[in-house]
C-alpha atoms as a PDB file:
ATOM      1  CA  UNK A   1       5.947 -41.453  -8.699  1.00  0.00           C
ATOM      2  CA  UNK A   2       3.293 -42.851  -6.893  1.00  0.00           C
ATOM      3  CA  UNK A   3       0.698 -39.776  -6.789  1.00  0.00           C
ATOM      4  CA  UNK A   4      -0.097 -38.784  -3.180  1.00  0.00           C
ATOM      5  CA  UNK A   5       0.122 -35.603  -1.058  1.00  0.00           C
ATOM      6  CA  UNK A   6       3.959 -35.214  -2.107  1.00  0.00           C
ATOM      7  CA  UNK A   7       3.064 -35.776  -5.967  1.00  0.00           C
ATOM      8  CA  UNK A   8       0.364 -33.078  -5.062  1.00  0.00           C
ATOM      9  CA  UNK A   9       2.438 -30.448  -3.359  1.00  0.00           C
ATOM     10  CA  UNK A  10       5.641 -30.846  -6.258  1.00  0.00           C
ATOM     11  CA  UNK A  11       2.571 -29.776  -9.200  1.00  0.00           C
ATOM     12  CA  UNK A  12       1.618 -27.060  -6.575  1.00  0.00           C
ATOM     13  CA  UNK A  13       4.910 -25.544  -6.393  1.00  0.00           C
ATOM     14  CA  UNK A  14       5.289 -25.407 -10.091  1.00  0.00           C
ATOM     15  CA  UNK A  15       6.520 -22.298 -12.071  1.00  0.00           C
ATOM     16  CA  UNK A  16       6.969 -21.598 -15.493  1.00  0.00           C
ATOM     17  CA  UNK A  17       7.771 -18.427 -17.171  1.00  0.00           C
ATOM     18  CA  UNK A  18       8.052 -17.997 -21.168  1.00  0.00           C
ATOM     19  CA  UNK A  19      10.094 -14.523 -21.824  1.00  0.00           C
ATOM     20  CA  UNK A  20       9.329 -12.634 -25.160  1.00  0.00           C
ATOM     21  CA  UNK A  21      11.977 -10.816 -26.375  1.00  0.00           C
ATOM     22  CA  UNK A  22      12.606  -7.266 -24.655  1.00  0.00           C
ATOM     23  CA  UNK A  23      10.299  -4.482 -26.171  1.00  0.00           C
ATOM     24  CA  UNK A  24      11.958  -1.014 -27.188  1.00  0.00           C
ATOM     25  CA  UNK A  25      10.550   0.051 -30.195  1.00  0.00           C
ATOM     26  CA  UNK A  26      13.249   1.826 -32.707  1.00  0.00           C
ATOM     27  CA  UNK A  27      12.448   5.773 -32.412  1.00  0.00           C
ATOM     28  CA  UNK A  28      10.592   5.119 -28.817  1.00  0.00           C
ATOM     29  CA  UNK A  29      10.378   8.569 -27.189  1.00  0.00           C
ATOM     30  CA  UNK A  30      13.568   9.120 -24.863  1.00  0.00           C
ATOM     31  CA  UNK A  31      11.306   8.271 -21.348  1.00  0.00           C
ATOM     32  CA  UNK A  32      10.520   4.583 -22.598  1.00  0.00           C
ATOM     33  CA  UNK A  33      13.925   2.579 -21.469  1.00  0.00           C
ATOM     34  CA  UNK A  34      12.390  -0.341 -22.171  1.00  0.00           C
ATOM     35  CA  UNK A  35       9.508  -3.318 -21.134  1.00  0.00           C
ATOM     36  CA  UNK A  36       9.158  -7.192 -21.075  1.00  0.00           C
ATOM     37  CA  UNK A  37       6.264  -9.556 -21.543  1.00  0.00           C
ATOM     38  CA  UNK A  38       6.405 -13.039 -20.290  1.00  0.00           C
ATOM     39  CA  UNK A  39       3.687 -16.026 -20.216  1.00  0.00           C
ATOM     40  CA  UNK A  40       3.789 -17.639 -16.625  1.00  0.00           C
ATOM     41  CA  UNK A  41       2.257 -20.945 -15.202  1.00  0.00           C
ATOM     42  CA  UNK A  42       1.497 -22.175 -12.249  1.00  0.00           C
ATOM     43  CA  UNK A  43       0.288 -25.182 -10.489  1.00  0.00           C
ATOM     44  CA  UNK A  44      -2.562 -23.415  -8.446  1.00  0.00           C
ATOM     45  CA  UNK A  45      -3.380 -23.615 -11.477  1.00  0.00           C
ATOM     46  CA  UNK A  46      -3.320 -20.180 -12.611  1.00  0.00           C
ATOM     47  CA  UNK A  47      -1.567 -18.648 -15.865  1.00  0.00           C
ATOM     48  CA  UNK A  48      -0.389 -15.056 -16.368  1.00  0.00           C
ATOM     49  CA  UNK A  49       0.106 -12.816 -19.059  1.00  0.00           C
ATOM     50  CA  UNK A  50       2.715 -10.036 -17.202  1.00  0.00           C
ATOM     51  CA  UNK A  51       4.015  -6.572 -19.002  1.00  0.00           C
ATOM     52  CA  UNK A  52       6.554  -4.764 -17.563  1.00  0.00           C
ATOM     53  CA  UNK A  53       8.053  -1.218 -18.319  1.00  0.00           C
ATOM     54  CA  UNK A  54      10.786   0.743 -17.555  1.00  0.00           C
ATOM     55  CA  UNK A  55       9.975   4.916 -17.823  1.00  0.00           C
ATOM     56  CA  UNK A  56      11.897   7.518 -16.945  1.00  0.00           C
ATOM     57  CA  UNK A  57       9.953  10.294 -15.174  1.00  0.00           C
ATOM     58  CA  UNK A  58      11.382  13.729 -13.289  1.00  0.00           C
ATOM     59  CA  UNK A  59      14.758  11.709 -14.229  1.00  0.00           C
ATOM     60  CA  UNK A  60      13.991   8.885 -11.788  1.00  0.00           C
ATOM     61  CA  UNK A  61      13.981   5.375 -13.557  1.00  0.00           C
ATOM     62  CA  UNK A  62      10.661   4.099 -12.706  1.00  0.00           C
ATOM     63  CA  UNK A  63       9.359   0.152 -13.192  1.00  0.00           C
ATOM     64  CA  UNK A  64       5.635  -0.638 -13.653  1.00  0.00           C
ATOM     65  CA  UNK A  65       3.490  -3.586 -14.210  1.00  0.00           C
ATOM     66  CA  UNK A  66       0.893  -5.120 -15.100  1.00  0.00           C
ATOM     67  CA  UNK A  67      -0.429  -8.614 -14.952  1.00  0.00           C
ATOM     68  CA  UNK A  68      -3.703 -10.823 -15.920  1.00  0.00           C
ATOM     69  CA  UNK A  69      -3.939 -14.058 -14.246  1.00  0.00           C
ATOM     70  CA  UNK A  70      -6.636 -17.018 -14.614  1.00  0.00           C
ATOM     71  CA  UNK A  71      -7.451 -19.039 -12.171  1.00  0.00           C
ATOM     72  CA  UNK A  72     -10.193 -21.528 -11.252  1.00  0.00           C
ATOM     73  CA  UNK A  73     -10.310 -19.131  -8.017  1.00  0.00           C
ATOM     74  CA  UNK A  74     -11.383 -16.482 -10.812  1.00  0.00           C
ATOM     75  CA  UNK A  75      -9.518 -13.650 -12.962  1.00  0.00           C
ATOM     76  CA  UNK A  76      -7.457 -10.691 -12.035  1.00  0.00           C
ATOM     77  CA  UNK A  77      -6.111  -7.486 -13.561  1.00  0.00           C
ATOM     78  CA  UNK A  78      -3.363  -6.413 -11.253  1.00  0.00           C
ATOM     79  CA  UNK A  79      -1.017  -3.220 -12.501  1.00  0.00           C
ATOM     80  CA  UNK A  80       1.187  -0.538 -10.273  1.00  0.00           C
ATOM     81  CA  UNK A  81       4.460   0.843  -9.264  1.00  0.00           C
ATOM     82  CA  UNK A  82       7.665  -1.337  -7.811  1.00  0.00           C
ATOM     83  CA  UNK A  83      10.331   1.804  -7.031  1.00  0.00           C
ATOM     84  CA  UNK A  84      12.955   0.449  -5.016  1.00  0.00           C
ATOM     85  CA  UNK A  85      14.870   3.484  -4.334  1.00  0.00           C
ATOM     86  CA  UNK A  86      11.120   5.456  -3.819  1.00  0.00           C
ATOM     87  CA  UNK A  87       9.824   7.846  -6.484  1.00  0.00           C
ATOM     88  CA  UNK A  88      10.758  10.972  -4.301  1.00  0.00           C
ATOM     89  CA  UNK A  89       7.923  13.935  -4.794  1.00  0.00           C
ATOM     90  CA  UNK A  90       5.518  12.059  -7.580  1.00  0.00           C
ATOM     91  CA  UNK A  91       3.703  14.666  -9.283  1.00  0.00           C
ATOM     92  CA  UNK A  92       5.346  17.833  -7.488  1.00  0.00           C
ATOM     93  CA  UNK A  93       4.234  16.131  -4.339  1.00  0.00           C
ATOM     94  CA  UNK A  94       6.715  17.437  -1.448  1.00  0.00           C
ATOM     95  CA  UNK A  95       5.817  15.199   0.799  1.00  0.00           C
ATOM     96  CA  UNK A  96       5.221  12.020  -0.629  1.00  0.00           C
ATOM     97  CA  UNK A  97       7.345   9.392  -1.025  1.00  0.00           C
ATOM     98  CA  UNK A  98       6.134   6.301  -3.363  1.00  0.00           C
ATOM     99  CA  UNK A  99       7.961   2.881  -2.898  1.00  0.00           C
ATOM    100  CA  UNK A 100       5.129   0.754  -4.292  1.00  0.00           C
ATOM    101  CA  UNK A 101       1.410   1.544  -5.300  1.00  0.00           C
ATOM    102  CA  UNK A 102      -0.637  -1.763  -6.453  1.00  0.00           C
ATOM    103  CA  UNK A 103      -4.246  -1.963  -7.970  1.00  0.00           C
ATOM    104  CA  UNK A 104      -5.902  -5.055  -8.566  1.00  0.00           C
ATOM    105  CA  UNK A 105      -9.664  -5.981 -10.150  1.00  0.00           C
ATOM    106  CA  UNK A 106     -10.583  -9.539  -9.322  1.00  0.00           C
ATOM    107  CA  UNK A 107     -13.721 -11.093 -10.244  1.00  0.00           C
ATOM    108  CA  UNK A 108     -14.948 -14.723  -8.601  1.00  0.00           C
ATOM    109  CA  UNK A 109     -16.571 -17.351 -10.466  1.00  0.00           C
ATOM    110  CA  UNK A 110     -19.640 -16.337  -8.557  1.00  0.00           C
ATOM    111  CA  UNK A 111     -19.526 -12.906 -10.327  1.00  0.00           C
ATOM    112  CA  UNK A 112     -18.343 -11.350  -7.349  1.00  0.00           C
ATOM    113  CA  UNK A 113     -15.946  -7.934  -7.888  1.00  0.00           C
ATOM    114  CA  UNK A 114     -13.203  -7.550  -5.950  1.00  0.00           C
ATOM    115  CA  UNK A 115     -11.277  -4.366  -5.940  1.00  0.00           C
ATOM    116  CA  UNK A 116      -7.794  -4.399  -3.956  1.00  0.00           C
ATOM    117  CA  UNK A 117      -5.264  -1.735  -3.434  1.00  0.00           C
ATOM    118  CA  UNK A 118      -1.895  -1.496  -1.576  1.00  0.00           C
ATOM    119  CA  UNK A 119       0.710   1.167  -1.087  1.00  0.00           C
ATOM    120  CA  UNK A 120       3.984   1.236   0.900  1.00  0.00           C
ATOM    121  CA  UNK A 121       4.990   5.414   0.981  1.00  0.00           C
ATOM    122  CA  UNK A 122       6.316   7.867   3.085  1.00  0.00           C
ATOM    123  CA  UNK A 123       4.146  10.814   4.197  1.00  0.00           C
ATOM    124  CA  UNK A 124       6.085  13.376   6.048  1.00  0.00           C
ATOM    125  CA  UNK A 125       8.771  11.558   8.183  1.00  0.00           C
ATOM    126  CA  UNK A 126       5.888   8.325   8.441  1.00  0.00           C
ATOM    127  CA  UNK A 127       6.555   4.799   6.721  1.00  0.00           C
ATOM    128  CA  UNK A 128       3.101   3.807   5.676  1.00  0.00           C
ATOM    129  CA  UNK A 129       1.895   0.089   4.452  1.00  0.00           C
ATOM    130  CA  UNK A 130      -1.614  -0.013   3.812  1.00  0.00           C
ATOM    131  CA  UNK A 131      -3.833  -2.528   1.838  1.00  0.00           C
ATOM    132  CA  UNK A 132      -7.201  -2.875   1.648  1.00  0.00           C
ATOM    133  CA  UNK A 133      -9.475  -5.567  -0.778  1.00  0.00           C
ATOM    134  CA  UNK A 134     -13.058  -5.151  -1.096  1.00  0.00           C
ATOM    135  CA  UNK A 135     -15.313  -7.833  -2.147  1.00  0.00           C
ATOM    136  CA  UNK A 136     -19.073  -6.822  -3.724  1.00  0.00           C
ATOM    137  CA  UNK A 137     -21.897  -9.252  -4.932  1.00  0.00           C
ATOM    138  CA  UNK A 138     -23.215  -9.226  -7.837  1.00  0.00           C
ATOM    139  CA  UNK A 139     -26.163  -7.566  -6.481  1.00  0.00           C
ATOM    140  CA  UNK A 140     -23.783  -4.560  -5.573  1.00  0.00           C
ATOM    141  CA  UNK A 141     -23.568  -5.350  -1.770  1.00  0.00           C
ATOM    142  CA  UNK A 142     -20.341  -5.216   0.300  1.00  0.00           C
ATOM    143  CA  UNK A 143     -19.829  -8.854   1.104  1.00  0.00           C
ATOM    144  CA  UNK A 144     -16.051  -8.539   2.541  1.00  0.00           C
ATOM    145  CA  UNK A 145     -13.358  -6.182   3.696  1.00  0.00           C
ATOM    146  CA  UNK A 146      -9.947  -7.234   4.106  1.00  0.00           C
ATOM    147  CA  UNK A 147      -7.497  -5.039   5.574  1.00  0.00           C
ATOM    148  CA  UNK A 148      -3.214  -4.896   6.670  1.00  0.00           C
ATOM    149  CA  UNK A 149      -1.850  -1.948   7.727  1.00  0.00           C
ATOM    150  CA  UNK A 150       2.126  -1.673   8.501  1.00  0.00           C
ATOM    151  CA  UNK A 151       4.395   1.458  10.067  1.00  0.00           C
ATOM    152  CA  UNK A 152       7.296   1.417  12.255  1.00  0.00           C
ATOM    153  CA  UNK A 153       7.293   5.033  13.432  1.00  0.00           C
ATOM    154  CA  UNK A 154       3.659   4.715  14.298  1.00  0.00           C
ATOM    155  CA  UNK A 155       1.755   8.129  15.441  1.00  0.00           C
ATOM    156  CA  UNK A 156       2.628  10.089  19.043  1.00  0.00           C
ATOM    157  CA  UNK A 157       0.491  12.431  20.380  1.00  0.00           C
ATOM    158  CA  UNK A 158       3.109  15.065  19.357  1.00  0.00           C
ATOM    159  CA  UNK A 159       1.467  14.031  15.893  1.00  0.00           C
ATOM    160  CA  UNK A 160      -1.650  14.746  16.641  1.00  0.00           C
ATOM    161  CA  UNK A 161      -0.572  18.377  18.235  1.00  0.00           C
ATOM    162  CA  UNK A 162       1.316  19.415  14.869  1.00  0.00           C
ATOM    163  CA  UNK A 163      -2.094  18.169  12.617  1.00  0.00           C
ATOM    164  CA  UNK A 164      -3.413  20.105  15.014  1.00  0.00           C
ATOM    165  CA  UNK A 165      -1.543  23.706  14.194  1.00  0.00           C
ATOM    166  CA  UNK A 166      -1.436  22.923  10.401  1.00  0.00           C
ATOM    167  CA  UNK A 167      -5.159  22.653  10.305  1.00  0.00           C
ATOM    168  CA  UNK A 168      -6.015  25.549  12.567  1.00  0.00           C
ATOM    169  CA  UNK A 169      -3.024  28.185  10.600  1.00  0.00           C
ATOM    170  CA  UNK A 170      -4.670  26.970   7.494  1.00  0.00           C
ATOM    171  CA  UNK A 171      -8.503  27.502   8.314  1.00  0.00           C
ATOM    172  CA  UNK A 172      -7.203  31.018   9.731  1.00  0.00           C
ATOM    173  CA  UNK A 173      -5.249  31.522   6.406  1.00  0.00           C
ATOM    174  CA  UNK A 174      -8.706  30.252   4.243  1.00  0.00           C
ATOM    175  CA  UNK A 175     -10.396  33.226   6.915  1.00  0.00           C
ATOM    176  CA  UNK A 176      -7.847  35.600   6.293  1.00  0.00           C
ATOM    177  CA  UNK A 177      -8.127  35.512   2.417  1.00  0.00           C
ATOM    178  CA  UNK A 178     -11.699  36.420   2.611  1.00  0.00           C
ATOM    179  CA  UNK A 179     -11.565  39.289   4.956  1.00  0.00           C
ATOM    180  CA  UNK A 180     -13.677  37.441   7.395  1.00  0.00           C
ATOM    181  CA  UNK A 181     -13.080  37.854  11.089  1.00  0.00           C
ATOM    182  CA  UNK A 182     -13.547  35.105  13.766  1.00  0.00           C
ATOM    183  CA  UNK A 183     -12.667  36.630  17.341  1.00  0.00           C
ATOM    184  CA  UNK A 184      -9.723  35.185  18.885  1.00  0.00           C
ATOM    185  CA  UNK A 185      -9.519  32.326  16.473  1.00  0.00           C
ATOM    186  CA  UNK A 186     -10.427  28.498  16.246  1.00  0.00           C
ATOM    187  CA  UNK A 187     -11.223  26.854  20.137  1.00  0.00           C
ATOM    188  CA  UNK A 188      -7.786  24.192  19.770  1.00  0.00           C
ATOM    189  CA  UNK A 189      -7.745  21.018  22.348  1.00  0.00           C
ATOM    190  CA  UNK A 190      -4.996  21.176  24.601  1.00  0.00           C
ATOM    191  CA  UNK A 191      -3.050  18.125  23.091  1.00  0.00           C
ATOM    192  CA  UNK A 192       0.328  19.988  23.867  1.00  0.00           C
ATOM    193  CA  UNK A 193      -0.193  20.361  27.777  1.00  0.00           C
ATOM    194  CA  UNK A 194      -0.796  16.343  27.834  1.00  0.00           C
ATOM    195  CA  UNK A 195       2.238  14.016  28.118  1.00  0.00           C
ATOM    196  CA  UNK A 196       3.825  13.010  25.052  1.00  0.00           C
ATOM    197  CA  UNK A 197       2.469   9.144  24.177  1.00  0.00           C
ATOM    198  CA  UNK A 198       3.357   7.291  20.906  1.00  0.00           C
ATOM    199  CA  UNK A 199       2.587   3.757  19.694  1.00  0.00           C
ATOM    200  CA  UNK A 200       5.397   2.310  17.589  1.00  0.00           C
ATOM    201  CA  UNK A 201       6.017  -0.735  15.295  1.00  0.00           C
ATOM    202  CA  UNK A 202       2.105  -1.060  14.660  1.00  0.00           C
ATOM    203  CA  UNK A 203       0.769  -4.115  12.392  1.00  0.00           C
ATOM    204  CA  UNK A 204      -3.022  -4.268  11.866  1.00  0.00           C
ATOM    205  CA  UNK A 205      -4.718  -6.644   9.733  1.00  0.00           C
ATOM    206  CA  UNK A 206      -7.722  -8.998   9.209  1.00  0.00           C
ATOM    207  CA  UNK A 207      -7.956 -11.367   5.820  1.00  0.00           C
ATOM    208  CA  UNK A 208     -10.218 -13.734   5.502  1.00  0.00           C
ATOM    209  CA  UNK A 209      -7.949 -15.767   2.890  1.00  0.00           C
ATOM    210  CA  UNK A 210      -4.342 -15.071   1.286  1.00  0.00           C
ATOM    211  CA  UNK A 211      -4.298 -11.970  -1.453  1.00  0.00           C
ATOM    212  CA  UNK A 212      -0.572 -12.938  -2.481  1.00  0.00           C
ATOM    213  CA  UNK A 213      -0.715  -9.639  -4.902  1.00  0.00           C
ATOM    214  CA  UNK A 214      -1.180  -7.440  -2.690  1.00  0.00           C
ATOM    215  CA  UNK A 215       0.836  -9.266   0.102  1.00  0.00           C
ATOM    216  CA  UNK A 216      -2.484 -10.090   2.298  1.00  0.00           C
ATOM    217  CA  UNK A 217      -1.822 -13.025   4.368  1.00  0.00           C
ATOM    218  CA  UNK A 218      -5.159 -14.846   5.551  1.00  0.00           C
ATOM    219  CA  UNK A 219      -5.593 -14.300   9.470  1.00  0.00           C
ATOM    220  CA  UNK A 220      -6.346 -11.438  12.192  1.00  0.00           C
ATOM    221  CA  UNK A 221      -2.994  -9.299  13.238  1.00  0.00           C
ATOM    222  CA  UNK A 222      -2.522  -6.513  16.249  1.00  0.00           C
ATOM    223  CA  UNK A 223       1.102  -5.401  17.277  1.00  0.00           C
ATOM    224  CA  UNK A 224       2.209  -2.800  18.883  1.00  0.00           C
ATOM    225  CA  UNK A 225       4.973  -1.106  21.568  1.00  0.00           C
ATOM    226  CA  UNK A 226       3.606   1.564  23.963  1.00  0.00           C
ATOM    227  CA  UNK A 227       6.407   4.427  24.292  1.00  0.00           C
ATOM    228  CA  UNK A 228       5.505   6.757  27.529  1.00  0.00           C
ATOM    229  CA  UNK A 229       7.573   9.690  28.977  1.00  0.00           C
ATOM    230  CA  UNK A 230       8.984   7.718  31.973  1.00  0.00           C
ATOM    231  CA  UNK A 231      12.520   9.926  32.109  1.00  0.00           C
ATOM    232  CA  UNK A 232      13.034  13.070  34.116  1.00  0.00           C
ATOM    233  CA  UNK A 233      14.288  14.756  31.262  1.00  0.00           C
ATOM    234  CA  UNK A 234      10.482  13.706  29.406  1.00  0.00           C
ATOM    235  CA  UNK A 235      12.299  11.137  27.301  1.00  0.00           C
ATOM    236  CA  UNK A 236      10.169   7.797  25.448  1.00  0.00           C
ATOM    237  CA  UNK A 237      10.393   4.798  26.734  1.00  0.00           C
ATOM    238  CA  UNK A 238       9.719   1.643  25.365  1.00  0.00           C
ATOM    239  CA  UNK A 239       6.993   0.425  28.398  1.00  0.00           C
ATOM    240  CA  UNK A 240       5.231  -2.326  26.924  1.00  0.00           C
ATOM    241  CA  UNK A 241       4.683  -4.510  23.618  1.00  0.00           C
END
């Protein structure tokens, strides 16, 4: 039409994305199921080359990618895990669940490096978002830090009392192996005779500008509800936000 701001925003908003055919090379080894390239353009403007496989590891059906972008902002070589059903135990890990791991390389047209990672797991019975992007000068000095940091369970003193015992049985187990005798033990604080306090639904975050990769929105964040044991019986209670 007649150019402007709305002209502007439509060739903002534009996507394009060129599919090659799907990749599964004839005698590929049983754990490839498959992958897909693709061409994409954008009206930032910015254009992608994007791979994507499908592998099949401890007989979970696992999709990674991995993604080069251009941009007048600068380049990017972004790659990781997208599980939507979690990769339960990665790597004999008990403990660990993976739902999405992300690593990105960015370099500015001022020859600044930026690495950037960002994980959404499960460690223990704790839902974990983290990201973190790190910008150094081409003189190798930390310039930036950008930071978000998600979990709805949050951490309770009761937390801190069971890190507590695991650390202290295993530096008596470590003492143990070696025949080496410490008196009565480790000293341990007292966490356990204090009331039980937790912090739930915690978001944490400061971001200088938008890292849409790795789901950084520009802009300082602090949430949080205060549980305290305000029952008879010792129960939580949601006191304050």
């Amino acid at each position: 039409g007649s150019g402007g701001d709305g002209a502007a925003s439509a060739v903002r908003d534009m996507y394009l994305r060129a599919e090659l055919p799907p990749v599964r090379p004839p005698g590929s080894p049983e754990w490839f199921r498959g992958g897909q390239l693709a061409l994409e353009l954008t009206g930032d403007p910015s254009v992608r080359f994007v791979g994507e496989l499908s592998l099949m590891i401890d007989d979970d059906i696992l999709d990674f990618f991995v993604a080069t972008s251009l941009a007048p902002t600068g380049m990017a070589l972004t790659g990781g895990l997208l599980a939507e059903d979690g990769w339960e135990q990665p790597l004999g890990i008990e403990w660990l669940v993976f739902r999405a791991v992300v690593l990105q390389l960015a370099i500015t047209p001022t020859g600044s490096i930026q690495p950037g990672f960002r994980a959404s797991m499960i460690i223990g019975e704790k839902d974990i978002d983290v990201a973190v992007v790190l910008a150094i000068s081409p003189a190798g000095v930390p310039t930036n830090l950008m930071f978000e940091g998600e979990s709805e369970s949050g951490v309770a003193l009761s937390d801190l009392v069971e890190l507590q015992a695991r650390m202290a049985a295993a530096r008596q187990a470590a003492t143990d192996a070696v025949g080496a005798t410490n008196g009565d033990g480790p000293t341990r604080i007292p966490l356990d005779a204090l009331p039980d306090v937790a912090f739930r639904s915690l978001e944490l975050g400061f971001a200088s500008k938008d890292a849409p990769e790795l789901e950084i929105e520009r802009g300082f964040k602090l949430a949080g509800r205060l549980w305290l044991p305000l029952s008879a019986n010792g129960e939580l209670t949601d006191f304050a936000g």
